[in-house]
C-alpha atoms as a PDB file:
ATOM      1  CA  UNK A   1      38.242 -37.035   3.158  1.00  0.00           C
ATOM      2  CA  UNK A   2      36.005 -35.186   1.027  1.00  0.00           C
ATOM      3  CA  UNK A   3      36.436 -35.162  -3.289  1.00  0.00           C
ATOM      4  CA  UNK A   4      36.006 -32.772  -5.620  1.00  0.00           C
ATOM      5  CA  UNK A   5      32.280 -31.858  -6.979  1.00  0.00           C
ATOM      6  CA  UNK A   6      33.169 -31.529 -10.695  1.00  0.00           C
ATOM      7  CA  UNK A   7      30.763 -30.697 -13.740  1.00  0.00           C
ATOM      8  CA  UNK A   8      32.111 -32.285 -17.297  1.00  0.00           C
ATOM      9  CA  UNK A   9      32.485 -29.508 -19.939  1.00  0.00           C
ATOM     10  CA  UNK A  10      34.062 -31.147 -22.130  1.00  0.00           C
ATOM     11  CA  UNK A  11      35.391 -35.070 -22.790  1.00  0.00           C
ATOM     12  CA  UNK A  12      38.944 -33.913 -20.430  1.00  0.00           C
ATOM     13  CA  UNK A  13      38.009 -30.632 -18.753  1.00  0.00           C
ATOM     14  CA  UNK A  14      36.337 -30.203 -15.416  1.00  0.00           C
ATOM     15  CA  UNK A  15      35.713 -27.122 -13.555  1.00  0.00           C
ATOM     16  CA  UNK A  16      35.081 -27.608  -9.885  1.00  0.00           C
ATOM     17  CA  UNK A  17      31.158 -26.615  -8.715  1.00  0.00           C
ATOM     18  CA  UNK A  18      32.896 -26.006  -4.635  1.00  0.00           C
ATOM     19  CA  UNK A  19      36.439 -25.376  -3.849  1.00  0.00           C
ATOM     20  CA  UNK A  20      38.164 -28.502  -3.132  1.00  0.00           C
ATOM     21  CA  UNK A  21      40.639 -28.892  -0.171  1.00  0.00           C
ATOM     22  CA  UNK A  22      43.585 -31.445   0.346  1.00  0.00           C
ATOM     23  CA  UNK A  23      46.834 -30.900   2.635  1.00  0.00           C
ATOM     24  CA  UNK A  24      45.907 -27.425   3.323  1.00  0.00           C
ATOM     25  CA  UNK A  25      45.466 -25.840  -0.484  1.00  0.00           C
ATOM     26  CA  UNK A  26      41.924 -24.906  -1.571  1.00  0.00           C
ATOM     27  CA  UNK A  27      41.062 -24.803  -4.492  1.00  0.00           C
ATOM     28  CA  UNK A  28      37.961 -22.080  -5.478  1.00  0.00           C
ATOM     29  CA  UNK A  29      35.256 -23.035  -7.378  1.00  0.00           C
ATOM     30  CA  UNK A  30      35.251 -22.533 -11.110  1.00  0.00           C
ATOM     31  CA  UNK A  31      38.747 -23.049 -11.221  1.00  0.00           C
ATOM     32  CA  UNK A  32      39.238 -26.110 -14.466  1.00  0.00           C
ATOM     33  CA  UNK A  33      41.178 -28.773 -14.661  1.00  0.00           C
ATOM     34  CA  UNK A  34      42.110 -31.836 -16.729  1.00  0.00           C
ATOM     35  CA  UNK A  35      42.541 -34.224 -14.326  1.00  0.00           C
ATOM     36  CA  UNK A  36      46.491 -35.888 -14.098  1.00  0.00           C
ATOM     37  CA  UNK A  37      47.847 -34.658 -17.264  1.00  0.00           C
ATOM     38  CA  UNK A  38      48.861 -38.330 -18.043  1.00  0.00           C
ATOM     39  CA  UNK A  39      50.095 -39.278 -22.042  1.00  0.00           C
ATOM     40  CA  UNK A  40      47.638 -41.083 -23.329  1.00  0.00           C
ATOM     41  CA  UNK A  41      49.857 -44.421 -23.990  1.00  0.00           C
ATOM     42  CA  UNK A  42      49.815 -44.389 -20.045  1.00  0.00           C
ATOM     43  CA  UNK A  43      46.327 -44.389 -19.600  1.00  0.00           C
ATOM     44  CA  UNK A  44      46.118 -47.768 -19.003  1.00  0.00           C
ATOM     45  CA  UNK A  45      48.244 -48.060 -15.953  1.00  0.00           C
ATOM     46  CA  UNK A  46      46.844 -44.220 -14.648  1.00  0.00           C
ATOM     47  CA  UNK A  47      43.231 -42.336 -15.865  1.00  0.00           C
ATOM     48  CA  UNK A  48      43.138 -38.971 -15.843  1.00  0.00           C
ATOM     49  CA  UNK A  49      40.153 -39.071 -14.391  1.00  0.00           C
ATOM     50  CA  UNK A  50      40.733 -41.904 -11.758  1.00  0.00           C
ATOM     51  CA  UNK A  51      42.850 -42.221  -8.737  1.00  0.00           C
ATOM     52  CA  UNK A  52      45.011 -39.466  -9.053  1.00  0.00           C
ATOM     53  CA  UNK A  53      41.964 -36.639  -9.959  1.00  0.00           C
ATOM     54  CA  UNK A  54      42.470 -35.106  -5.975  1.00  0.00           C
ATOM     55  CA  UNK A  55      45.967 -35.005  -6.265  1.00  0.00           C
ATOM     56  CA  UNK A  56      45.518 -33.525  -9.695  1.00  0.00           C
ATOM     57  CA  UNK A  57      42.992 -30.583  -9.092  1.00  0.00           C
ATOM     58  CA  UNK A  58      45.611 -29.459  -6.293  1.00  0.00           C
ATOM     59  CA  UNK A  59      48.623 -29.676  -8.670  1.00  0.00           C
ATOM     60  CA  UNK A  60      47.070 -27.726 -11.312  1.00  0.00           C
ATOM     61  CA  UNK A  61      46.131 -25.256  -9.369  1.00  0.00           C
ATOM     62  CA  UNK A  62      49.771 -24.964  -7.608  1.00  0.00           C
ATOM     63  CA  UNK A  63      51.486 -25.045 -11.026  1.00  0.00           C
ATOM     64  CA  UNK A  64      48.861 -22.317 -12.587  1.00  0.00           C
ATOM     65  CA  UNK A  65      49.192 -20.012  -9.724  1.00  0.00           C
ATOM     66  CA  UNK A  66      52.723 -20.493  -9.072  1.00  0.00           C
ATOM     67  CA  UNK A  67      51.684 -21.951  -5.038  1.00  0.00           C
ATOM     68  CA  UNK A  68      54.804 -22.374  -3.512  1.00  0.00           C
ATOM     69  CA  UNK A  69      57.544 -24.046  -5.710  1.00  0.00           C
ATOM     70  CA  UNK A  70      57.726 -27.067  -8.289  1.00  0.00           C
ATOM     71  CA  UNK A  71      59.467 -29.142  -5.763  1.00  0.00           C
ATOM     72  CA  UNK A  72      56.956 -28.538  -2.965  1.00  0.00           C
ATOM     73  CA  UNK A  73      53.846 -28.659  -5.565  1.00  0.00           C
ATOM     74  CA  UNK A  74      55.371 -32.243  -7.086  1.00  0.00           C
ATOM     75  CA  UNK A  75      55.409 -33.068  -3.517  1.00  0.00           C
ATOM     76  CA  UNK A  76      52.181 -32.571  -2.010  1.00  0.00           C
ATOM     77  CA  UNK A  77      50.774 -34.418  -5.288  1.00  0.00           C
ATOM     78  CA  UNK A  78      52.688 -37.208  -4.372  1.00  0.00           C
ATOM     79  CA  UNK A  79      51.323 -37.045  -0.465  1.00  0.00           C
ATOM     80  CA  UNK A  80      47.840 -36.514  -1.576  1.00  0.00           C
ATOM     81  CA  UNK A  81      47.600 -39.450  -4.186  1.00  0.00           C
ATOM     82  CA  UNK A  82      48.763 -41.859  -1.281  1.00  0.00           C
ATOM     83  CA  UNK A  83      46.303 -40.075   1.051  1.00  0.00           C
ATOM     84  CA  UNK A  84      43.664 -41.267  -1.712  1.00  0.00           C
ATOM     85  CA  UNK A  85      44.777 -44.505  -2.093  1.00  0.00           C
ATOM     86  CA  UNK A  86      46.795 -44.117  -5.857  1.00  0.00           C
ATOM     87  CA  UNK A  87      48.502 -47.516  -5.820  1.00  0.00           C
ATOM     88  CA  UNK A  88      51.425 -45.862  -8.277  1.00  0.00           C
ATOM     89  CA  UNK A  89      51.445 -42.990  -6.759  1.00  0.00           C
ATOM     90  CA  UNK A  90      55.466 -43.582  -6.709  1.00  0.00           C
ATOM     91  CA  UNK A  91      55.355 -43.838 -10.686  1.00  0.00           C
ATOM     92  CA  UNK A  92      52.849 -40.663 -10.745  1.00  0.00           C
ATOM     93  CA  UNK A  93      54.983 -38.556  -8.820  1.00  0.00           C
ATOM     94  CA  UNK A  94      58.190 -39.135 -10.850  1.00  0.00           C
ATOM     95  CA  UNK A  95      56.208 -38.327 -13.809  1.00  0.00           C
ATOM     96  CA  UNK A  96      55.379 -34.729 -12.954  1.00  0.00           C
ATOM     97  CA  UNK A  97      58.944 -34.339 -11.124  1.00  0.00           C
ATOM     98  CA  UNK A  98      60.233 -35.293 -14.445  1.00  0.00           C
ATOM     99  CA  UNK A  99      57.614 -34.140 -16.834  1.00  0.00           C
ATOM    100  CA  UNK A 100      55.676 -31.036 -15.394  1.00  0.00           C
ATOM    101  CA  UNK A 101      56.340 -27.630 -16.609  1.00  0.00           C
ATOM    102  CA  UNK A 102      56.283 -25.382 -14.012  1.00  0.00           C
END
């Protein structure tokens, strides 16, 4: 499984240097992110920046570009976060079912 080759540009923004690809979505480079879009009284339990960044590059990009639906986006986020070993990834997954804006 390959990850995403990210340059900082600022303390929560990333912007990919190659596309990134995970369950069949590529993601161009340039395209920036923020990493899981997690409330910052969670951060302890899941970084931004940690074990769910994969699933997160992917989900931004679905929910910016309108890729598919909400339900299929919240979906494959859930499917790649297991496939990168995100221990909540159960917990993670509810959150954007529940909390993402599509």
């Amino acid at each position: 499984m390959n990850h995403p080759v990210i340059r900082k540009i600022s303390k929560y923004q990333f912007e990919l240097v190659e596309p990134f690809t995970a369950d069949g979505i590529t993601v161009p480079a340039g395209f920036k992110t923020d990493g899981a879009s997690v409330p910052r009284i969670f951060w302890t339990f899941f970084n931004p920046c940690g074990e769910l960044f994969e699933a997160a590059v992917i989900h931004d990009y679905q929910y910016r570009f309108k890729i598919g639906n909400k339900k299929e986006a919240d979906k494959r986020f859930h499917k790649i976060a297991k496939m990168y070993g995100a221990k909540r990834s159960i917990f993670a997954y509810w959150g954007v079912k529940l909390g993402g804006n599509w």
